[in-house]
N, C-alpha and C. Protein backbone atom coordinates (compact mmCIF):
# COMPACT_ATOMS: atom_id res chain seq x y z
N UNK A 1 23.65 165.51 89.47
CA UNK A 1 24.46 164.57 88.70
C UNK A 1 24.93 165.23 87.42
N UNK A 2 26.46 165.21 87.34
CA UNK A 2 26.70 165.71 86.14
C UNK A 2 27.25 164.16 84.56
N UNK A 3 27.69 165.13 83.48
CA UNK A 3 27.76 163.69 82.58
C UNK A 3 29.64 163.25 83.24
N UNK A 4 30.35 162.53 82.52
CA UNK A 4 31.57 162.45 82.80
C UNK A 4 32.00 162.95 80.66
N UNK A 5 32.90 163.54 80.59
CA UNK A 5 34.04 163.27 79.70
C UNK A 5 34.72 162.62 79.36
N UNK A 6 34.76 161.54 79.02
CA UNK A 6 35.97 160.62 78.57
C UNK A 6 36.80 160.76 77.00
N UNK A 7 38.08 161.40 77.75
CA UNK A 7 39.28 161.63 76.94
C UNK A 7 40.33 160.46 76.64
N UNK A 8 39.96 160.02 75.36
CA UNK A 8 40.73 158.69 74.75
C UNK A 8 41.50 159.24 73.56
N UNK A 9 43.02 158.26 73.99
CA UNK A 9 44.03 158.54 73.14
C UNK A 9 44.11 157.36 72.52
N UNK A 10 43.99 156.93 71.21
CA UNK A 10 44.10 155.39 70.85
C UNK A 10 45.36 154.56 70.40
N UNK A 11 45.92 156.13 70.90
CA UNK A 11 47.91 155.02 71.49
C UNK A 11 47.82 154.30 72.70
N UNK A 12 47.19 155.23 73.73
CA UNK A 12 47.50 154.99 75.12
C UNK A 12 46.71 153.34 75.67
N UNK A 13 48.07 153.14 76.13
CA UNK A 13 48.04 151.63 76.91
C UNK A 13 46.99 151.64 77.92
N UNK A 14 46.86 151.84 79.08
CA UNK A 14 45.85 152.22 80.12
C UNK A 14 44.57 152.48 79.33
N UNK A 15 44.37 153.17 78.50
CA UNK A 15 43.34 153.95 78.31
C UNK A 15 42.16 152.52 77.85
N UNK A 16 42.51 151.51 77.09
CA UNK A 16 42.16 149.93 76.80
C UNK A 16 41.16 150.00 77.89
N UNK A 17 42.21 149.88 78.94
CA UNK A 17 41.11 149.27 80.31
C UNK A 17 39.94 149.95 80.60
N UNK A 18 39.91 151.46 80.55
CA UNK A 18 39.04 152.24 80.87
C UNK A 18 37.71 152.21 79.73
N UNK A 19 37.84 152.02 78.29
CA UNK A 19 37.34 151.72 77.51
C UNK A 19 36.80 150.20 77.61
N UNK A 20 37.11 149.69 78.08
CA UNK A 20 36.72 148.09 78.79
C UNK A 20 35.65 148.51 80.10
N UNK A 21 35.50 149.33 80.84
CA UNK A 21 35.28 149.41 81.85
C UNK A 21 33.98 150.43 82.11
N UNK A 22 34.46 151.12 81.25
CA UNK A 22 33.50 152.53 81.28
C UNK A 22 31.83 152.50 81.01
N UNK A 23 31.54 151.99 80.34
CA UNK A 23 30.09 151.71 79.94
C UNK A 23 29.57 150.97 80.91
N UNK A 24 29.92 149.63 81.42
CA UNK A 24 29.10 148.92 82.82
C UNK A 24 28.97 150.04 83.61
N UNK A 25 30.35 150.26 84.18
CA UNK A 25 29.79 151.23 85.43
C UNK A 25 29.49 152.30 85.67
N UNK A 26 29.50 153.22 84.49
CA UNK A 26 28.70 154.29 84.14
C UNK A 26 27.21 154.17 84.11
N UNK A 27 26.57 153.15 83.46
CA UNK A 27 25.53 152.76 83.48
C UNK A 27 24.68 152.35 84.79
N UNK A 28 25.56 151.58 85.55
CA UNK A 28 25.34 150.92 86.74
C UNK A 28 24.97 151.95 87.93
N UNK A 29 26.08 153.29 87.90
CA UNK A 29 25.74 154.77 88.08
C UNK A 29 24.93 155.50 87.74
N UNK A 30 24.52 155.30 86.51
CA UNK A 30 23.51 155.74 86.06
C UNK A 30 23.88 157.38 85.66
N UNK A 31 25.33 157.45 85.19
CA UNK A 31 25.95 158.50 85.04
C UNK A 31 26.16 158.79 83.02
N UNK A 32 26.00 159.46 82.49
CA UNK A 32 25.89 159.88 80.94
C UNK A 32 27.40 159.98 80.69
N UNK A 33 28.32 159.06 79.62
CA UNK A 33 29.69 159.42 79.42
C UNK A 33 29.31 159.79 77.84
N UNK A 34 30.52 160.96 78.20
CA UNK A 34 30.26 161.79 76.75
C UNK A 34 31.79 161.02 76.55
N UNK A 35 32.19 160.64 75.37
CA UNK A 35 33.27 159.99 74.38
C UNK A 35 34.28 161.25 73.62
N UNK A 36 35.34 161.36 74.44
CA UNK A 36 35.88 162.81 73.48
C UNK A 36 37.15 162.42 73.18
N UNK A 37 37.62 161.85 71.81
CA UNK A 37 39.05 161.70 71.08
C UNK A 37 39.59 162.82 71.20
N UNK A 38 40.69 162.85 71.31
CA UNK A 38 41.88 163.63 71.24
C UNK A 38 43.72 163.10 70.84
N UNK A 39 44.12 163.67 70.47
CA UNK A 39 45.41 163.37 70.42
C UNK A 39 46.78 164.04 71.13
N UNK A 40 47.25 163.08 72.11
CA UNK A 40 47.98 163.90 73.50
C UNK A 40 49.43 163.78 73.16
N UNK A 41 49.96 163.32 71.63
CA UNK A 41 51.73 163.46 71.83
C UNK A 41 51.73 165.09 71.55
N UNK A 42 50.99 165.82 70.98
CA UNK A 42 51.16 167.49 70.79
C UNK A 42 51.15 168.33 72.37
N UNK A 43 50.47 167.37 72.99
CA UNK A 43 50.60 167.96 74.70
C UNK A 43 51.72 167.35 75.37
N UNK A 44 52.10 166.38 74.74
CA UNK A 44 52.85 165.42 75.93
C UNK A 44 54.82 166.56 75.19
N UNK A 45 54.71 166.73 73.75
CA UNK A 45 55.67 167.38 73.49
C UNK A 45 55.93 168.65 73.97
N UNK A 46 54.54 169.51 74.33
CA UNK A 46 55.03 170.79 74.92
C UNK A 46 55.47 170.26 76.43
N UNK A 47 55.42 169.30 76.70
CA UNK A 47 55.36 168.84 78.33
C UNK A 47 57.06 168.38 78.22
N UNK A 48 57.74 168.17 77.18
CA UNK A 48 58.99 167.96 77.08
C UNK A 48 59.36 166.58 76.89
N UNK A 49 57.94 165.53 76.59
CA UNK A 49 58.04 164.31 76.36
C UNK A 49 57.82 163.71 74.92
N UNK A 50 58.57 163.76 73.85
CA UNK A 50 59.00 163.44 72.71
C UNK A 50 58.24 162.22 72.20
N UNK A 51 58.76 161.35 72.89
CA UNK A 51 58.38 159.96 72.98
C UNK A 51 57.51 159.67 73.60
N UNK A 52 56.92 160.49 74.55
CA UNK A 52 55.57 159.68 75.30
C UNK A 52 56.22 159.43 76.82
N UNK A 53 55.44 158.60 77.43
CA UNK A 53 55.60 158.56 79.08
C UNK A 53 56.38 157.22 79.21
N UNK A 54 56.53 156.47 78.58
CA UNK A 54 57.70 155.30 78.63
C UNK A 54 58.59 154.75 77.98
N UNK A 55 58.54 155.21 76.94
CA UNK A 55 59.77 154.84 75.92
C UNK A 55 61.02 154.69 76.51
N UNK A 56 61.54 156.28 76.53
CA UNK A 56 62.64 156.15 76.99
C UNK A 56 62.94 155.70 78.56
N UNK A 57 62.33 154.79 79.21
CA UNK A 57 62.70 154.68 80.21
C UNK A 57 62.34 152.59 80.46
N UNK A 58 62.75 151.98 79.90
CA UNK A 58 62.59 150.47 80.03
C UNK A 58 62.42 149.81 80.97
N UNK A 59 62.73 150.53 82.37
CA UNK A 59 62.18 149.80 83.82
C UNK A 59 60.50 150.59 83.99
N UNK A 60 60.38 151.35 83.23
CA UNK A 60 59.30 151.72 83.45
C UNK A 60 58.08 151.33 82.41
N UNK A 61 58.65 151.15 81.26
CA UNK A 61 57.80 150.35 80.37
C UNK A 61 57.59 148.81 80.72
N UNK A 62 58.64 148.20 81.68
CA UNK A 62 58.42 146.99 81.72
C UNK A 62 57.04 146.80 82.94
N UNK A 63 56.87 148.02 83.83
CA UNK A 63 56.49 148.06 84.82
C UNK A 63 55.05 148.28 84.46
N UNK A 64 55.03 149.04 83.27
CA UNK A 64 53.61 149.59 82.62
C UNK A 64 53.10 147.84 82.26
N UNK A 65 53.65 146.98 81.08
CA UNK A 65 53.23 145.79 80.75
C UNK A 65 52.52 144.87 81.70
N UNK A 66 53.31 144.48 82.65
CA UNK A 66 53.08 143.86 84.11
C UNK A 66 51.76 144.48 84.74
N UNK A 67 51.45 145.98 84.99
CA UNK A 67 50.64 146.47 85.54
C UNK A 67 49.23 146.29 85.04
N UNK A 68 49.52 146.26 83.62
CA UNK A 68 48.44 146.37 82.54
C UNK A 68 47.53 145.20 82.68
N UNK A 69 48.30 144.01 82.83
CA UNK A 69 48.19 142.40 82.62
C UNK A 69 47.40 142.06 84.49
N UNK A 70 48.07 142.82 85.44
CA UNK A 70 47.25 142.72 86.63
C UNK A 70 45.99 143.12 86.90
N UNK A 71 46.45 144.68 86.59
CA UNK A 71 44.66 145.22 86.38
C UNK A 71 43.68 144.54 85.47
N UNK A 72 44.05 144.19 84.39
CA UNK A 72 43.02 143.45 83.14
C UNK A 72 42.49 142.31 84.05
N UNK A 73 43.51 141.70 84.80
CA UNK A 73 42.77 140.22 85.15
C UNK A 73 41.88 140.37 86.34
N UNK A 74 42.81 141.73 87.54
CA UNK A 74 41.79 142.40 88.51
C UNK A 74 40.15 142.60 88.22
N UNK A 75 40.10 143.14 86.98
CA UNK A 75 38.69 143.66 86.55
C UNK A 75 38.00 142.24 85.35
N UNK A 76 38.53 141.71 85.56
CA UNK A 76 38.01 140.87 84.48
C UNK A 76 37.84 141.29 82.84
N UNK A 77 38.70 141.85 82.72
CA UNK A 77 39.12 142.55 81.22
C UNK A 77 39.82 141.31 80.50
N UNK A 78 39.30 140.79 79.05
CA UNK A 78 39.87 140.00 78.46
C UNK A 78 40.96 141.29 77.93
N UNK A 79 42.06 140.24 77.68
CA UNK A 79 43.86 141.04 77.50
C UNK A 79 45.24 140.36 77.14
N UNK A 80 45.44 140.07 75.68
CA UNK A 80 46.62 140.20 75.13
C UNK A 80 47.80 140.67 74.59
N UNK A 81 48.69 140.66 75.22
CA UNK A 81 49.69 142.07 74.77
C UNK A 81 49.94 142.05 73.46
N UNK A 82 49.68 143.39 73.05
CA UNK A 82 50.14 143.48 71.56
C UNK A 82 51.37 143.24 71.04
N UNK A 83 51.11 142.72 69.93
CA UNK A 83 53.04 142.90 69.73
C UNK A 83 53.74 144.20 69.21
N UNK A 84 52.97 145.27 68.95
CA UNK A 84 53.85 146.46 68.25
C UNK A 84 53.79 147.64 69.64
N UNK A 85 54.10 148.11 70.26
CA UNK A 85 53.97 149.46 70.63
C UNK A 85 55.77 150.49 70.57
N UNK A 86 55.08 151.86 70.40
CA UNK A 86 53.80 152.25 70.56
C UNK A 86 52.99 151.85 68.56
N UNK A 87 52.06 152.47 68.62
CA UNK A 87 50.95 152.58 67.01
C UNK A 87 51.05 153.90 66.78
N UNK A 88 50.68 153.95 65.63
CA UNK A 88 50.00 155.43 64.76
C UNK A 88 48.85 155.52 65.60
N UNK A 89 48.08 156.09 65.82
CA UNK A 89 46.29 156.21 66.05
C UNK A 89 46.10 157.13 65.71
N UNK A 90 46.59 158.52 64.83
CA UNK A 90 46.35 159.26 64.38
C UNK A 90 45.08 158.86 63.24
N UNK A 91 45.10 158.22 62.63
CA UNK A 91 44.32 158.09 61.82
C UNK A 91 42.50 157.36 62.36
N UNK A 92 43.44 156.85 63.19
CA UNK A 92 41.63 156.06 64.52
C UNK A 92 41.24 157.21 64.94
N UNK A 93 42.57 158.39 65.71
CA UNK A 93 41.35 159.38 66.55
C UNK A 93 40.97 160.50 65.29
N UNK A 94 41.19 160.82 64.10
CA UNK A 94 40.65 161.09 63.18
C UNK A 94 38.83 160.66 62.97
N UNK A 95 39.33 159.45 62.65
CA UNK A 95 37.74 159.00 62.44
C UNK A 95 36.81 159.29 63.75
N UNK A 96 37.87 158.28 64.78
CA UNK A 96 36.93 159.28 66.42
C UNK A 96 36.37 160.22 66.19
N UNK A 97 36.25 161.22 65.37
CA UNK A 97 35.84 162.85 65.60
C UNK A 97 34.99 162.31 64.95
N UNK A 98 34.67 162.21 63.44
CA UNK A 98 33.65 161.66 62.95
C UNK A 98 32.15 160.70 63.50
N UNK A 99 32.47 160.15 64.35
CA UNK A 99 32.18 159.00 65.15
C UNK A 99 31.70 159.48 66.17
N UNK A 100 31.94 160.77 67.23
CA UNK A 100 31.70 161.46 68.39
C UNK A 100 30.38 162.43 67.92
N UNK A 101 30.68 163.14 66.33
CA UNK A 101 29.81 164.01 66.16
C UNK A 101 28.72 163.25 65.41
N UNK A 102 28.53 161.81 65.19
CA UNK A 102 27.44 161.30 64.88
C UNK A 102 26.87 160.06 65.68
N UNK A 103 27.54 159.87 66.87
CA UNK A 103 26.88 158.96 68.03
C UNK A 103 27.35 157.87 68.09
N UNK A 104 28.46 157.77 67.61
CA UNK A 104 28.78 155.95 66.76
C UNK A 104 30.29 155.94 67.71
N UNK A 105 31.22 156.64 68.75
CA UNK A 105 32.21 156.72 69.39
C UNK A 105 32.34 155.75 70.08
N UNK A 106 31.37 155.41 71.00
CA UNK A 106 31.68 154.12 71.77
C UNK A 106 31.74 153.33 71.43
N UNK A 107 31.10 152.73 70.66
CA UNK A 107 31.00 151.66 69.63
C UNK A 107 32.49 151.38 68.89
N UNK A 108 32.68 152.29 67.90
CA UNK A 108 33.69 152.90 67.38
C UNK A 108 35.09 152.26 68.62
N UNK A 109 35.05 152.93 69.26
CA UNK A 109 36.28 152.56 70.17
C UNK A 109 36.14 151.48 70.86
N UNK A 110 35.30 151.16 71.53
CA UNK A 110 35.64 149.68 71.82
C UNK A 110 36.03 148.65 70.92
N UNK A 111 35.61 148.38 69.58
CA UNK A 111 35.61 147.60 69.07
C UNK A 111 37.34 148.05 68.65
N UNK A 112 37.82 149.24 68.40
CA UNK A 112 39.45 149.04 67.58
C UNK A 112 40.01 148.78 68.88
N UNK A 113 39.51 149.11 69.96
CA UNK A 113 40.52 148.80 71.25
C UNK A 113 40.15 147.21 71.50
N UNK A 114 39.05 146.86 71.06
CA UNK A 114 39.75 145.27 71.53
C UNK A 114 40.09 143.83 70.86
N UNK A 115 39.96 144.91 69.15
CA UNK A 115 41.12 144.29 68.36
C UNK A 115 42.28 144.47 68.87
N UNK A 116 42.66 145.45 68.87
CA UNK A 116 44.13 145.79 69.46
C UNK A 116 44.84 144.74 70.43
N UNK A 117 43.74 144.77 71.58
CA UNK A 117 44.14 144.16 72.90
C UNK A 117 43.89 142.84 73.34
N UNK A 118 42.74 142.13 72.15
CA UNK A 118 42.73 140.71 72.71
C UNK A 118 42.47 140.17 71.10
N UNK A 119 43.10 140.84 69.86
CA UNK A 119 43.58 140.18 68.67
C UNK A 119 44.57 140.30 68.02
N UNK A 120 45.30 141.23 68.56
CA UNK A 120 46.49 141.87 68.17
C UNK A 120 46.40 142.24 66.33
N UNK A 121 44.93 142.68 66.55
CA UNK A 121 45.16 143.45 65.09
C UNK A 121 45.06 145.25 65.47
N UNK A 122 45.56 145.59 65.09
CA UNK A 122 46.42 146.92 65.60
C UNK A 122 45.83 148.26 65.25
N UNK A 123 45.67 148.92 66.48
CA UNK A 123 45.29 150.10 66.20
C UNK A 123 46.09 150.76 64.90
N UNK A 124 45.06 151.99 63.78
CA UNK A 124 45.57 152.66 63.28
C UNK A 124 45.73 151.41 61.86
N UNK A 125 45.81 150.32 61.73
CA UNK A 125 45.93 149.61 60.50
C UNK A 125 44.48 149.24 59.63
N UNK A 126 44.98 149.07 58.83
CA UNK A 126 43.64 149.11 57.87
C UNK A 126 42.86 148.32 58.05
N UNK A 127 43.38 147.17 58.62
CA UNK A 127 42.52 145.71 59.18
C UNK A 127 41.82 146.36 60.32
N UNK A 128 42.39 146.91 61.28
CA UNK A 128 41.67 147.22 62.50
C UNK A 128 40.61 148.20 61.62
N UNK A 129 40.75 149.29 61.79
CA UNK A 129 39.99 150.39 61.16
C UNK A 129 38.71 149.57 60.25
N UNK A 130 39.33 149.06 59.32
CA UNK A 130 37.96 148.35 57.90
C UNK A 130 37.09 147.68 58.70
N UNK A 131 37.55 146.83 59.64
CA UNK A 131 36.94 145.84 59.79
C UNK A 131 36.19 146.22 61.14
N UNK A 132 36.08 147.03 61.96
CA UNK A 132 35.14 147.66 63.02
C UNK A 132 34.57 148.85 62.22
N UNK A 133 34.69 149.96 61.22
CA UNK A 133 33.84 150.32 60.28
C UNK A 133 32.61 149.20 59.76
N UNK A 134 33.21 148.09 58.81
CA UNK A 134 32.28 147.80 58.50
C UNK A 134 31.12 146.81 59.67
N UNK A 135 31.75 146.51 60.61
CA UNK A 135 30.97 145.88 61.64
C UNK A 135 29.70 146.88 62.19
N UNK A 136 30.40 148.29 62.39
CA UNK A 136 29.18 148.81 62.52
C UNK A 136 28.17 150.13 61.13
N UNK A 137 28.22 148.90 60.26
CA UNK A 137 27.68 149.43 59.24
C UNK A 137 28.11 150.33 58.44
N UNK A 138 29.02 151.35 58.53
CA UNK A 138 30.02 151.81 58.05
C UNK A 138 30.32 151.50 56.92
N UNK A 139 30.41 152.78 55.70
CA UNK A 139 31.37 152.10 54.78
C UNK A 139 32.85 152.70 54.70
N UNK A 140 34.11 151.99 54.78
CA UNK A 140 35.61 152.24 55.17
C UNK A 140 35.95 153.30 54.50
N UNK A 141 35.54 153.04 53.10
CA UNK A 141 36.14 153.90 51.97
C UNK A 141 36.06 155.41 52.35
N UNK A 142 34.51 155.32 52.30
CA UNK A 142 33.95 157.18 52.90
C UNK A 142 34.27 157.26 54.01
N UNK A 143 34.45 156.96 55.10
CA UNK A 143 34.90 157.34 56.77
C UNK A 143 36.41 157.87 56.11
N UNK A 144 37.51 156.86 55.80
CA UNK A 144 38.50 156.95 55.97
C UNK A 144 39.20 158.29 54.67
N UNK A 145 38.07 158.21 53.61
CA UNK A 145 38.40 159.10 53.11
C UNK A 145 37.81 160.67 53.45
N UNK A 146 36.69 160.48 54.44
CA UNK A 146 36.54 161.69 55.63
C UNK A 146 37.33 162.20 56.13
N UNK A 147 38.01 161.24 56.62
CA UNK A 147 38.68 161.33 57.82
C UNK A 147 39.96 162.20 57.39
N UNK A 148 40.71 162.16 56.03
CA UNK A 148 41.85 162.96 55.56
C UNK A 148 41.15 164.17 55.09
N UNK A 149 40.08 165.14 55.49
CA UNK A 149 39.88 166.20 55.01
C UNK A 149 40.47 167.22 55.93
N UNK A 150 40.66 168.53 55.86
CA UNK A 150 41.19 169.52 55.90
C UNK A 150 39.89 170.15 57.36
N UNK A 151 39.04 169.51 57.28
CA UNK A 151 37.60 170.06 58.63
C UNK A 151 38.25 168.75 59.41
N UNK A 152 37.89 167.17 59.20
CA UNK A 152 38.28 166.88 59.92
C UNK A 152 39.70 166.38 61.39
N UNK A 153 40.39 166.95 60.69
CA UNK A 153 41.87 167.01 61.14
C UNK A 153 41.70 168.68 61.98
N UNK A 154 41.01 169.55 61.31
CA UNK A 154 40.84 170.43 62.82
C UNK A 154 40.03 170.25 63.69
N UNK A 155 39.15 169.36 63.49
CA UNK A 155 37.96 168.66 64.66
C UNK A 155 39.12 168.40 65.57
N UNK A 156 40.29 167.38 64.77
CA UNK A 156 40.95 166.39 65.89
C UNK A 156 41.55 168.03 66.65
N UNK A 157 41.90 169.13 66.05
CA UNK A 157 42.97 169.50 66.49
C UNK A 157 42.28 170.89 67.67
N UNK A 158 41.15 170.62 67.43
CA UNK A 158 40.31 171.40 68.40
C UNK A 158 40.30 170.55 69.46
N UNK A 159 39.89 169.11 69.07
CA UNK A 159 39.43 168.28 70.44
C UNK A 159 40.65 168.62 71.63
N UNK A 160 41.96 168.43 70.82
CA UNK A 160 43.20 168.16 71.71
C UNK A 160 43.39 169.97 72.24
N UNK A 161 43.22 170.79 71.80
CA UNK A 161 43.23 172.15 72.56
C UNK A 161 42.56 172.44 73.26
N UNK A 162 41.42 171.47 73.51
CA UNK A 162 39.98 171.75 74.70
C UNK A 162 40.55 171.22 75.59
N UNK A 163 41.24 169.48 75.15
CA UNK A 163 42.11 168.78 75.97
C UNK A 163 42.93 169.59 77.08
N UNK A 164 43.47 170.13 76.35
CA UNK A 164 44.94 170.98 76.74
C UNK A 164 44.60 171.80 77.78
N UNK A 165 42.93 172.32 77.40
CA UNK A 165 42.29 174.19 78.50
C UNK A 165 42.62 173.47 79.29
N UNK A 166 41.45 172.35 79.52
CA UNK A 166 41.18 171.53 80.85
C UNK A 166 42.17 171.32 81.85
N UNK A 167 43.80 171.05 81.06
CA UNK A 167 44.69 170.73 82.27
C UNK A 167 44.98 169.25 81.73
N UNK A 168 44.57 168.63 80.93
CA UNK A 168 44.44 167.51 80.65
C UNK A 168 46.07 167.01 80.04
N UNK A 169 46.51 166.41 80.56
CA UNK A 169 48.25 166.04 80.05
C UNK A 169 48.76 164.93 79.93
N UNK A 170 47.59 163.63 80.27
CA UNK A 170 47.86 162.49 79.94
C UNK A 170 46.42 161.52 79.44
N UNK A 171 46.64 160.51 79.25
CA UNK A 171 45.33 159.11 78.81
C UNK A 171 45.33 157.93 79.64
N UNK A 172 44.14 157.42 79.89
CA UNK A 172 43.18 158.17 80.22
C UNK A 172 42.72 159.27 81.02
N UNK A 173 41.75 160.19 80.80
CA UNK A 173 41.20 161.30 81.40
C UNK A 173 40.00 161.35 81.49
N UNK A 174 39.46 162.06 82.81
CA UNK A 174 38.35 162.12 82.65
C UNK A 174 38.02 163.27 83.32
N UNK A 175 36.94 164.43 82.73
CA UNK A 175 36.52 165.51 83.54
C UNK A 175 34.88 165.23 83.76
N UNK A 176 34.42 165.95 84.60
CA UNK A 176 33.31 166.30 85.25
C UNK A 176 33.42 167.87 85.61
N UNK A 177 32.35 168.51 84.63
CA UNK A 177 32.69 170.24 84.68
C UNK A 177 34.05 170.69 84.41
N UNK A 178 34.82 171.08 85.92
CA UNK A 178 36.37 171.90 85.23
C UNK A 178 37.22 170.22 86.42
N UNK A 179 36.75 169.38 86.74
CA UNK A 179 37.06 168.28 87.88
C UNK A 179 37.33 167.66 86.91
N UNK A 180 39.12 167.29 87.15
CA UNK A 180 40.05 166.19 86.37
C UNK A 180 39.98 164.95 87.05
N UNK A 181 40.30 163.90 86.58
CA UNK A 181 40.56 163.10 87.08
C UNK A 181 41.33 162.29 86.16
N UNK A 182 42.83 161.56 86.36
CA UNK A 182 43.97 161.19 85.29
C UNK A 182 43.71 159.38 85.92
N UNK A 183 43.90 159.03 84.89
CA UNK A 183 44.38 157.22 85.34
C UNK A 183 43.26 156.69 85.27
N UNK A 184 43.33 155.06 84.46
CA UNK A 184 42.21 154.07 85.06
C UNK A 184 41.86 153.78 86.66
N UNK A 185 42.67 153.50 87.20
CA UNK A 185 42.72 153.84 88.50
C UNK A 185 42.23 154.87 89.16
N UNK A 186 41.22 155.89 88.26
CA UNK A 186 40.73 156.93 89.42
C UNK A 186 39.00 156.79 88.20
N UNK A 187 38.88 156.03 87.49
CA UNK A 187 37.63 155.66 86.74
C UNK A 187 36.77 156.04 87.72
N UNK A 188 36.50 155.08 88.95
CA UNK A 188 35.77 154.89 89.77
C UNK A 188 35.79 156.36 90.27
N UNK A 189 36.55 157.27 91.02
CA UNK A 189 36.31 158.56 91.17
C UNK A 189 35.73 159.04 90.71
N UNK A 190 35.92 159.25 89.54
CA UNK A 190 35.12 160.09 88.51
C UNK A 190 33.79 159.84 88.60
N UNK A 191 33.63 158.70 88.23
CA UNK A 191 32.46 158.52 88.18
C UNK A 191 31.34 158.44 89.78
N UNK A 192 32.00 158.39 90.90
CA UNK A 192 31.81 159.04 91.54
C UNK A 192 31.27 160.42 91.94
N UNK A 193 32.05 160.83 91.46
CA UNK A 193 32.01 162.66 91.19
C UNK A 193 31.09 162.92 90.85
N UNK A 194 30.82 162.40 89.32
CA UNK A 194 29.89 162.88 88.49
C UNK A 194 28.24 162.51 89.07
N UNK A 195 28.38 161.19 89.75
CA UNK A 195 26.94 160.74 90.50
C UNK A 195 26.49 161.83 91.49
N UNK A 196 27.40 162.65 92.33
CA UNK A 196 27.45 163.13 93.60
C UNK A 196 27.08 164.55 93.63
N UNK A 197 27.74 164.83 92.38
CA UNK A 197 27.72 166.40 92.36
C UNK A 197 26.91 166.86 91.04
C-alpha cells in the first residue's frame, strides 16, 4: 500500500468535490493522503492556456457548471454555485504551503473550499482566509503575513515544479509513486491504486 498525493489548486472548480470526498474514502481504504498545494495557471500557460481550461470557451464552461451540480448531488456533496469565477487563490495556496509543512492542510482546505462552495464566501478573500484561520486556531495576521515572505512564495513555487516533473497539467490530481491520475472522476482509481500496490 502506497500513500496517495493530493494536488489542489484553490481556483479549480472540480477540485471542491475531491476535497469533499477525499478523507471518507481514503480512510475507509485505509490509504494515507498526503495534501500538496500547488499553483497550475504557470503550467496551464506553458500548456498555451492563458485563461485556464474554460474561459474562453462558454459551451464548455456552461457544461463544467451543470456537471459540477450533478456530481455534488451524485456524491452527496453539499453545493452552491459561487457567484465570482474564476478567484485569486494565490494567496490560499500560499498559506497551503504553510499549512502542509505544519499538518494543518486538510483542515485548512476543506474549510476555504466549503466556504467557497456552500457560502459563497470566496476563495482568496479576507473573509474566507480570516475566518477558517481563526477557526482553526490560527492567528490571520501572522499566517497571512507569512504567507507574503520571499521562502514562502518559493515553497509555492517549488510545490508547482514538482507538480510540473510529475506530468501533472491539470486540478484535481492525484499521484501514487510516478502513477497519475487527473479528474474527480478517477478519485476512486487512485485510491485504488494506492490500496493495491
Amino acid at each position: 500500500m502506497q500513500p496517495i498525493d493530493f494536488w489542489i489548486e484553490y481556483g479549480s472548480t472540480y477540485t471542491y468535490l475531491s476535497v469533499a470526498r477525499i478523507g471518507a474514502l481514503a480512510a475507509e481504504a485505509g490509504v494515507e493522503v498526503r495534501w500538496q498545494p500547488f499553483f497550475v495557471m504557470p503550467i496551464m500557460a506553458d500548456l498555451g492556456m492563458n485563461q485556464g481550461p474554460f474561459l474562453p470557451y462558454p459551451s464548455k464552461t456552461a457544461y463544467m457548471w451543470r456537471d459540477i451540480e450533478r456530481r455534488a448531488r451524485r456524491h452527496g456533496v453539499p453545493y452552491a454555485r459561487p457567484s465570482t469565477y474564476p478567484v485569486n487563490s494565490l494567496a490560499t495556496a500560499r498559506i497551503a504551503c504553510i499549512a502542509a509543512e505544519e499538518g494543518w492542510c486538510r483542515a485548512f482546505t476543506e474549510r476555504v473550499f466549503a466556504l467557497h462552495w456552500t457560502k459563497n464566501v470566496l476563495i482568496g478573500t479576507e473573509e474566507n482566509i480570516g475566518t477558517t484561520l481563526a477557526a482553526l486556531g490560527q492567528s490571520p495576521e501572522e499566517v497571512v503575513s507569512r504567507a507574503q515572505t520571499a521562502q514562502v512564495k518559493g515553497q509555492l513555487r517549488q510545490h508547482t515544479e514538482r507538480a510540473k516533473s510529475l506530468g501533472i497539467f491539470g486540478a484535481p490530481s492525484f499521484t501514487v509513486g510516478t502513477e497519475l491520475f487527473w479528474g474527480d472522476d478517477r478519485l476512486e482509481d487512485a485510491i485504488e491504486w494506492a490500496r493495491t500496490h
